[in-house]
N, C-alpha and C. Protein backbone atom coordinates (compact mmCIF):
# COMPACT_ATOMS: atom_id res chain seq x y z
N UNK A 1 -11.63 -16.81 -7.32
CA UNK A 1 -10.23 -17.25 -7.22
C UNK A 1 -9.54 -16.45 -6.11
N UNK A 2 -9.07 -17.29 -5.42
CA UNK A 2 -8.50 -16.50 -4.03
C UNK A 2 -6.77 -16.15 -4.35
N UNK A 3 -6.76 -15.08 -4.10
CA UNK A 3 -4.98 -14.08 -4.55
C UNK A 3 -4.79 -13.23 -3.32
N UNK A 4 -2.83 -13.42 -2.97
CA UNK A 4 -2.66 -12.37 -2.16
C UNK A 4 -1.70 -12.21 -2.76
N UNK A 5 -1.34 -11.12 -3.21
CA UNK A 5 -0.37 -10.33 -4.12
C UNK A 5 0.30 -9.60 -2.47
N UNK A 6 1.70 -9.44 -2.52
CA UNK A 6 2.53 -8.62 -1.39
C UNK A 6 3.28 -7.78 -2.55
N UNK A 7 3.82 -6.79 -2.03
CA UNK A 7 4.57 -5.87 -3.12
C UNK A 7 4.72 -4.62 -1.92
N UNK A 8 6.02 -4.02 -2.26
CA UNK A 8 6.43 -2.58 -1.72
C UNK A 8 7.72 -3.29 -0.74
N UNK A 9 8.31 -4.79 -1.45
CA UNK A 9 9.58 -4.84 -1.02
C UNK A 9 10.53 -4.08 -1.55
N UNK A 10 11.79 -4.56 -1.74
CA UNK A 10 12.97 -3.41 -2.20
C UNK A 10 13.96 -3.42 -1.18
N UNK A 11 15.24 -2.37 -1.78
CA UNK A 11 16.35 -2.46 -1.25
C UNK A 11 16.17 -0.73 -0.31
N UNK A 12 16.40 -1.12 1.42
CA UNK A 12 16.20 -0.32 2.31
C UNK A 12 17.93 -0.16 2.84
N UNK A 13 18.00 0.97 3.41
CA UNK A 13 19.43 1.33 3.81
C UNK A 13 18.66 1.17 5.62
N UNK A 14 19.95 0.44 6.08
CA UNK A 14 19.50 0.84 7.99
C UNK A 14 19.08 1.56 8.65
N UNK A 15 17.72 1.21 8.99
CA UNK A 15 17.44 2.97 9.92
C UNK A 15 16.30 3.60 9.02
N UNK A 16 16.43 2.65 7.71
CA UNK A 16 15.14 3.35 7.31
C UNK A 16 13.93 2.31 7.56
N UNK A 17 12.96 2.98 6.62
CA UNK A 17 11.20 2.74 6.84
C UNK A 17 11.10 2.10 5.07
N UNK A 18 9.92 0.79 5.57
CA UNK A 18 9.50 0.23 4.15
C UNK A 18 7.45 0.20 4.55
N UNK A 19 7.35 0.23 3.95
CA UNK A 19 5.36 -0.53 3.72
C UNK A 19 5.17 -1.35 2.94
N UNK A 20 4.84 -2.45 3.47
CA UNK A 20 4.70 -3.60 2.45
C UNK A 20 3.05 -3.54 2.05
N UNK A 21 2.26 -3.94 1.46
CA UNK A 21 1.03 -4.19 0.85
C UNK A 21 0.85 -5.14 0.86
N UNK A 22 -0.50 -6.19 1.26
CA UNK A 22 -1.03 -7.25 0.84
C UNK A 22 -2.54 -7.21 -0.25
N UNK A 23 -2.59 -7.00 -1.43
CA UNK A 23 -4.20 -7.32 -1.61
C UNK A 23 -4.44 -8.23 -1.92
N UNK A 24 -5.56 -8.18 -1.29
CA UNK A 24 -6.00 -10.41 -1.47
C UNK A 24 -7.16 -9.63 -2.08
N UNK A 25 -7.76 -11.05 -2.57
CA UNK A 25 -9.36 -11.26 -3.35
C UNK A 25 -9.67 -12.39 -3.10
N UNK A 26 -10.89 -12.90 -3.27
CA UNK A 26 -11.58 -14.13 -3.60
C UNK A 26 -11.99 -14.95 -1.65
N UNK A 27 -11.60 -14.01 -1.14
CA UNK A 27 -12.01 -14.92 0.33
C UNK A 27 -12.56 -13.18 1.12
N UNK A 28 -13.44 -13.71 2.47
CA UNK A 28 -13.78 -12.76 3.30
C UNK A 28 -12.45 -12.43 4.29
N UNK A 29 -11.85 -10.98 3.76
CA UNK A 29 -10.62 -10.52 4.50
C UNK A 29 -11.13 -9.99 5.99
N UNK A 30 -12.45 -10.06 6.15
CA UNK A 30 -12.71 -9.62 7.35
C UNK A 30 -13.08 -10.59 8.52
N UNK A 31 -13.35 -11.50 7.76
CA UNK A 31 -13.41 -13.08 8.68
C UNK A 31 -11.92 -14.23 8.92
N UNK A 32 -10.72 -13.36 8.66
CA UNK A 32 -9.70 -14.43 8.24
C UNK A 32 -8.70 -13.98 9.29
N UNK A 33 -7.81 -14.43 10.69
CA UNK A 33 -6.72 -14.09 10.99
C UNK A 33 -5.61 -13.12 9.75
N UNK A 34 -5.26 -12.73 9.58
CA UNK A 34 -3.73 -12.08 8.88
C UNK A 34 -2.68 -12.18 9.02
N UNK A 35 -1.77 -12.20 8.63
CA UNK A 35 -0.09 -12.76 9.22
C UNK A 35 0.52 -12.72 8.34
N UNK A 36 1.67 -12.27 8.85
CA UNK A 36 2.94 -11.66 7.88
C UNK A 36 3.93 -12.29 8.52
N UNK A 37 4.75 -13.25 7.83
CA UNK A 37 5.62 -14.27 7.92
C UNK A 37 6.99 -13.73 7.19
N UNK A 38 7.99 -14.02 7.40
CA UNK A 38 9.63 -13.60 6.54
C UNK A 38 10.12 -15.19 6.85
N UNK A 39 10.73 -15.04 6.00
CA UNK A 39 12.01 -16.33 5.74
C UNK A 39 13.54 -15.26 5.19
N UNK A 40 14.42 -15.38 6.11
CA UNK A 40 16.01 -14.82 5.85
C UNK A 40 16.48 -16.12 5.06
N UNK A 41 17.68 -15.39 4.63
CA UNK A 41 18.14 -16.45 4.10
C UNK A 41 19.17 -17.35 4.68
N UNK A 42 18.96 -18.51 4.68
CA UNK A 42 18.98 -20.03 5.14
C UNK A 42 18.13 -20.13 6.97
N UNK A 43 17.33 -19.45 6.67
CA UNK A 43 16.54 -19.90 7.93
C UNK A 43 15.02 -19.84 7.99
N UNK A 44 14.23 -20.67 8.94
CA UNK A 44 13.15 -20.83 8.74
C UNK A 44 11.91 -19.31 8.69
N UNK A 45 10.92 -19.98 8.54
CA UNK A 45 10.00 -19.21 7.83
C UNK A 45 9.23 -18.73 9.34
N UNK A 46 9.50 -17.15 10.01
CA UNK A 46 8.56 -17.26 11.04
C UNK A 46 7.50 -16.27 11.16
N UNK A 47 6.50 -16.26 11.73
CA UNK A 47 5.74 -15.28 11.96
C UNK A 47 6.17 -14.26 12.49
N UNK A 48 5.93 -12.79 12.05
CA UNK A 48 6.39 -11.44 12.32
C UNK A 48 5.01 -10.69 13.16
N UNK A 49 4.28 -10.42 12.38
CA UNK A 49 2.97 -9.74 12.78
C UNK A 49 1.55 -10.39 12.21
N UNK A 50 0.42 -10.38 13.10
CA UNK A 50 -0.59 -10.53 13.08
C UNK A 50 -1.95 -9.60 13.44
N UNK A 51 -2.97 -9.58 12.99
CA UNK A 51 -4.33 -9.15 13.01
C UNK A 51 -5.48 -9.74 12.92
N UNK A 52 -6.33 -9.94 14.04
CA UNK A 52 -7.05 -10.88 14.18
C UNK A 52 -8.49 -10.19 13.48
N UNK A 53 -9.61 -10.60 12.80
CA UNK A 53 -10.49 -10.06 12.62
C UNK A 53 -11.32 -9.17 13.42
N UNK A 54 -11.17 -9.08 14.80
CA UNK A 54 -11.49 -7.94 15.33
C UNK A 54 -10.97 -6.78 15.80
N UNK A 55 -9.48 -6.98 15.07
CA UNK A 55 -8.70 -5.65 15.04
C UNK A 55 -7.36 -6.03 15.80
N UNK A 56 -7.65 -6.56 16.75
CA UNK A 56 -6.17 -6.59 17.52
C UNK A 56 -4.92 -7.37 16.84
N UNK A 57 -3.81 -6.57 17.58
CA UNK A 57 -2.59 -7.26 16.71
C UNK A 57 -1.68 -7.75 17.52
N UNK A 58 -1.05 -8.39 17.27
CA UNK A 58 0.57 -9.06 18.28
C UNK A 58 1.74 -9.17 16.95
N UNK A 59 2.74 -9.00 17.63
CA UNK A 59 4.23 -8.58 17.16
C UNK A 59 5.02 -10.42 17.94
N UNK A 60 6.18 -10.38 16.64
CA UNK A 60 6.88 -10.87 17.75
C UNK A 60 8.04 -10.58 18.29
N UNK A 61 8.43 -10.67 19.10
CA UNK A 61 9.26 -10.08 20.06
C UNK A 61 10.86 -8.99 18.70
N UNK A 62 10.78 -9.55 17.77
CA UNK A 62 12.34 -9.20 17.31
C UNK A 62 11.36 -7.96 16.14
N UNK A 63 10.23 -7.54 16.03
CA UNK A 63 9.70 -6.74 15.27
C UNK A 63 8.81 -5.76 15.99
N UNK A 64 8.46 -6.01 17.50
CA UNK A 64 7.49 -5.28 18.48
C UNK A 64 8.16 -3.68 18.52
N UNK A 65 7.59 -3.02 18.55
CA UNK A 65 7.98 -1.56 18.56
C UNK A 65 8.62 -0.83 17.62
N UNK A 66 8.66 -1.33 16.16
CA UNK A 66 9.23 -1.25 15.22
C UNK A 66 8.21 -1.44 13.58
N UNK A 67 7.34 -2.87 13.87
CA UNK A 67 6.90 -2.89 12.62
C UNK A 67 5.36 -2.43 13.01
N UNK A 68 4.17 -2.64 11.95
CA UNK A 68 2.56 -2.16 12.34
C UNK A 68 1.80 -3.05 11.80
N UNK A 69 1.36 -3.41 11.98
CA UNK A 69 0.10 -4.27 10.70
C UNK A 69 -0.94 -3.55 11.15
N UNK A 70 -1.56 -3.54 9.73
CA UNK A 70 -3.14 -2.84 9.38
C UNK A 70 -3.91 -3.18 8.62
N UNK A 71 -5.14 -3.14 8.39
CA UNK A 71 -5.86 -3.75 7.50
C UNK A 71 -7.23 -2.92 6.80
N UNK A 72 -7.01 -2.70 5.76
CA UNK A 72 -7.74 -1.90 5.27
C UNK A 72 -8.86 -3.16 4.16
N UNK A 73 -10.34 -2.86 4.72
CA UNK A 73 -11.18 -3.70 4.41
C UNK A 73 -11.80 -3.45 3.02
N UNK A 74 -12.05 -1.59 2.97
CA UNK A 74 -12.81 -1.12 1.39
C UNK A 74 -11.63 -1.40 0.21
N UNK A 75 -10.61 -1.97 1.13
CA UNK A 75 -9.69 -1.96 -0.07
C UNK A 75 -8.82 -3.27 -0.53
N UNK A 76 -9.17 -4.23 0.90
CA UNK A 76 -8.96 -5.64 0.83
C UNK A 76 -7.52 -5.56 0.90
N UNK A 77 -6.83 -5.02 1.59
CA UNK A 77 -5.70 -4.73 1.82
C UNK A 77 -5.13 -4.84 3.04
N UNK A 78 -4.44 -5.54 3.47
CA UNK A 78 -3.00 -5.65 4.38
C UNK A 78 -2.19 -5.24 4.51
N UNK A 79 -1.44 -4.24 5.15
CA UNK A 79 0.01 -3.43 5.27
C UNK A 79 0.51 -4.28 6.56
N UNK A 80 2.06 -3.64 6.14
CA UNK A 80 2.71 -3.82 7.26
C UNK A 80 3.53 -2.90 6.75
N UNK A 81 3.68 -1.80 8.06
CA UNK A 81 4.53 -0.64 8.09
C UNK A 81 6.14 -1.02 8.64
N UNK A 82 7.24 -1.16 8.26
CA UNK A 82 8.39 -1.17 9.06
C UNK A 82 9.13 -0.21 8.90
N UNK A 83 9.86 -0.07 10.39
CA UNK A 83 10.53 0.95 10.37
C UNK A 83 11.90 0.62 11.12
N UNK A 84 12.74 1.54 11.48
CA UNK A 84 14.37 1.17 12.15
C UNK A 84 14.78 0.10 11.82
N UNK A 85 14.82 -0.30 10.07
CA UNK A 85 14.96 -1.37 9.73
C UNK A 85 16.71 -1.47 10.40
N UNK A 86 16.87 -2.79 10.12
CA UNK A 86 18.09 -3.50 10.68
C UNK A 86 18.63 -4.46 9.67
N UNK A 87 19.87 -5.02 9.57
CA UNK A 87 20.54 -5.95 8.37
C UNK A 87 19.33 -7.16 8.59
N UNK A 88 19.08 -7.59 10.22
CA UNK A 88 18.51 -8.60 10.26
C UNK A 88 16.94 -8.66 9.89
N UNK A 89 16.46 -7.93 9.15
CA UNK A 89 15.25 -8.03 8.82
C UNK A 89 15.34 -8.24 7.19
N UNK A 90 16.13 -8.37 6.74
CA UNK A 90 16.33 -8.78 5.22
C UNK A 90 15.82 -10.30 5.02
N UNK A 91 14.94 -10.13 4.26
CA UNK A 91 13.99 -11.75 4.30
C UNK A 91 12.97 -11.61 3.19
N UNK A 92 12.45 -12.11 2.56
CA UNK A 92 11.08 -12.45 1.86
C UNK A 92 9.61 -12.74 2.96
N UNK A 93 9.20 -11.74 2.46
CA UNK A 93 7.93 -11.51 3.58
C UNK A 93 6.83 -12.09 2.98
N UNK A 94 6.05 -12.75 3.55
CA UNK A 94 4.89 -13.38 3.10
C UNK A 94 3.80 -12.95 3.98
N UNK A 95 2.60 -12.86 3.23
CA UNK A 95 1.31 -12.76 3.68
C UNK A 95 0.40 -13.92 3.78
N UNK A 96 -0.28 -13.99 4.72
CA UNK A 96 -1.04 -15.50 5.07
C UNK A 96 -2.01 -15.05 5.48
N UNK A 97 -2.73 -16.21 4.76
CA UNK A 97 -4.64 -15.69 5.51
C UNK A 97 -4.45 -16.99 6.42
N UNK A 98 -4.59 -16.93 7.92
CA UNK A 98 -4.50 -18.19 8.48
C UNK A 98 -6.03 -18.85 8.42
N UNK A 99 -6.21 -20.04 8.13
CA UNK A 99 -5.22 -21.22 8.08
C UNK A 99 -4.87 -21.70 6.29
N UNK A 100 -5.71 -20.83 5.56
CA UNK A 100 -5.61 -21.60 4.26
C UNK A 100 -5.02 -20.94 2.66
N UNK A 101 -4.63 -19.33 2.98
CA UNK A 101 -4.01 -18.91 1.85
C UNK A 101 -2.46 -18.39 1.84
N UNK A 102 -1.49 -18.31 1.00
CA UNK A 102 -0.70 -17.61 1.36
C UNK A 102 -0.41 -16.78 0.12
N UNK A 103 0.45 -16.07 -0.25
CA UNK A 103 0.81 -15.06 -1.15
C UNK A 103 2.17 -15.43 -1.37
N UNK A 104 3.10 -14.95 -2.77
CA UNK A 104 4.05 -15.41 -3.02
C UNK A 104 5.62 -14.96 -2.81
N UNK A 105 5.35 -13.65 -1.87
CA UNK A 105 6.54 -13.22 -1.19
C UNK A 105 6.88 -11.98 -1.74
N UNK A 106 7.61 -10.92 -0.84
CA UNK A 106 8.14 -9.72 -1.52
C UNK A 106 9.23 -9.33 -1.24
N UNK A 107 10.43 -9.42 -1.35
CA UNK A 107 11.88 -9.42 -1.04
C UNK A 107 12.50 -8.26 -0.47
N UNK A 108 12.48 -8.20 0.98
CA UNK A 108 13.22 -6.77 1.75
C UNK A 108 14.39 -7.23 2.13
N UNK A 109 15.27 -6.05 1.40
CA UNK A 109 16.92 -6.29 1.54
C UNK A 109 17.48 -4.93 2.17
N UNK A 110 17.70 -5.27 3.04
CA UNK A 110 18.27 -3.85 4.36
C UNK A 110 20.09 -3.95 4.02
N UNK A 111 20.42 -2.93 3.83
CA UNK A 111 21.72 -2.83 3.37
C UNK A 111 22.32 -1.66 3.34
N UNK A 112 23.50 -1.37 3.55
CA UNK A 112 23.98 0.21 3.08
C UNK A 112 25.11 0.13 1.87
């Protein structure tokens, strides 16, 4: 049975740092693109960060120099490190195995 559990959202003050977690099961995490997607609220759902199975990663432009993705294999695990959070990163973050799993979201609320 294929699962991606996200967790280590929560309520962040500006300027600070969160780590989100992905553990998946039931598929090869080492054969699968990775991607970490947010949806704000009332707007669409976009890709943030990615990791391709041979390690490399791309950002997109409004999270580059700020967030990390990593992938830890003995542990079937996905992070994404953020940091200098901002109001505008308050969203439900999702994890995606591209092209065929996703996970059910973990709610980061940046606020003071």
């Amino acid at each position: 049975q294929v699962q991606l559990v996200e967790s280590g959202g929560g309520l962040v003050q500006p300027g600070g740092s969160r780590t989100l977690s992905c553990i998946t099961s039931g598929f090869p995490l080492d054969k699968y693109l990775m991607m970490w997607y947010r949806q704000g609220p009332g707007k669409e759902r976009t890709w943030v960060a990615r990791i391709f199975p041979v390690g490399n990663t791309e950002y997109s432009d409004s999270v580059k120099g700020r967030f990390t993705i990593s992938r830890d294999e003995a542990k079937s695990t996905v992070y994404l490190q953020m940091r200098n959070l901002t109001l505008e990163d308050t969203a439900v973050y999702y994890c995606y195995a591209w092209p065929d799993y996703w996970g059910q979201g973990t709610q980061v609320t940046v606020s003071s």
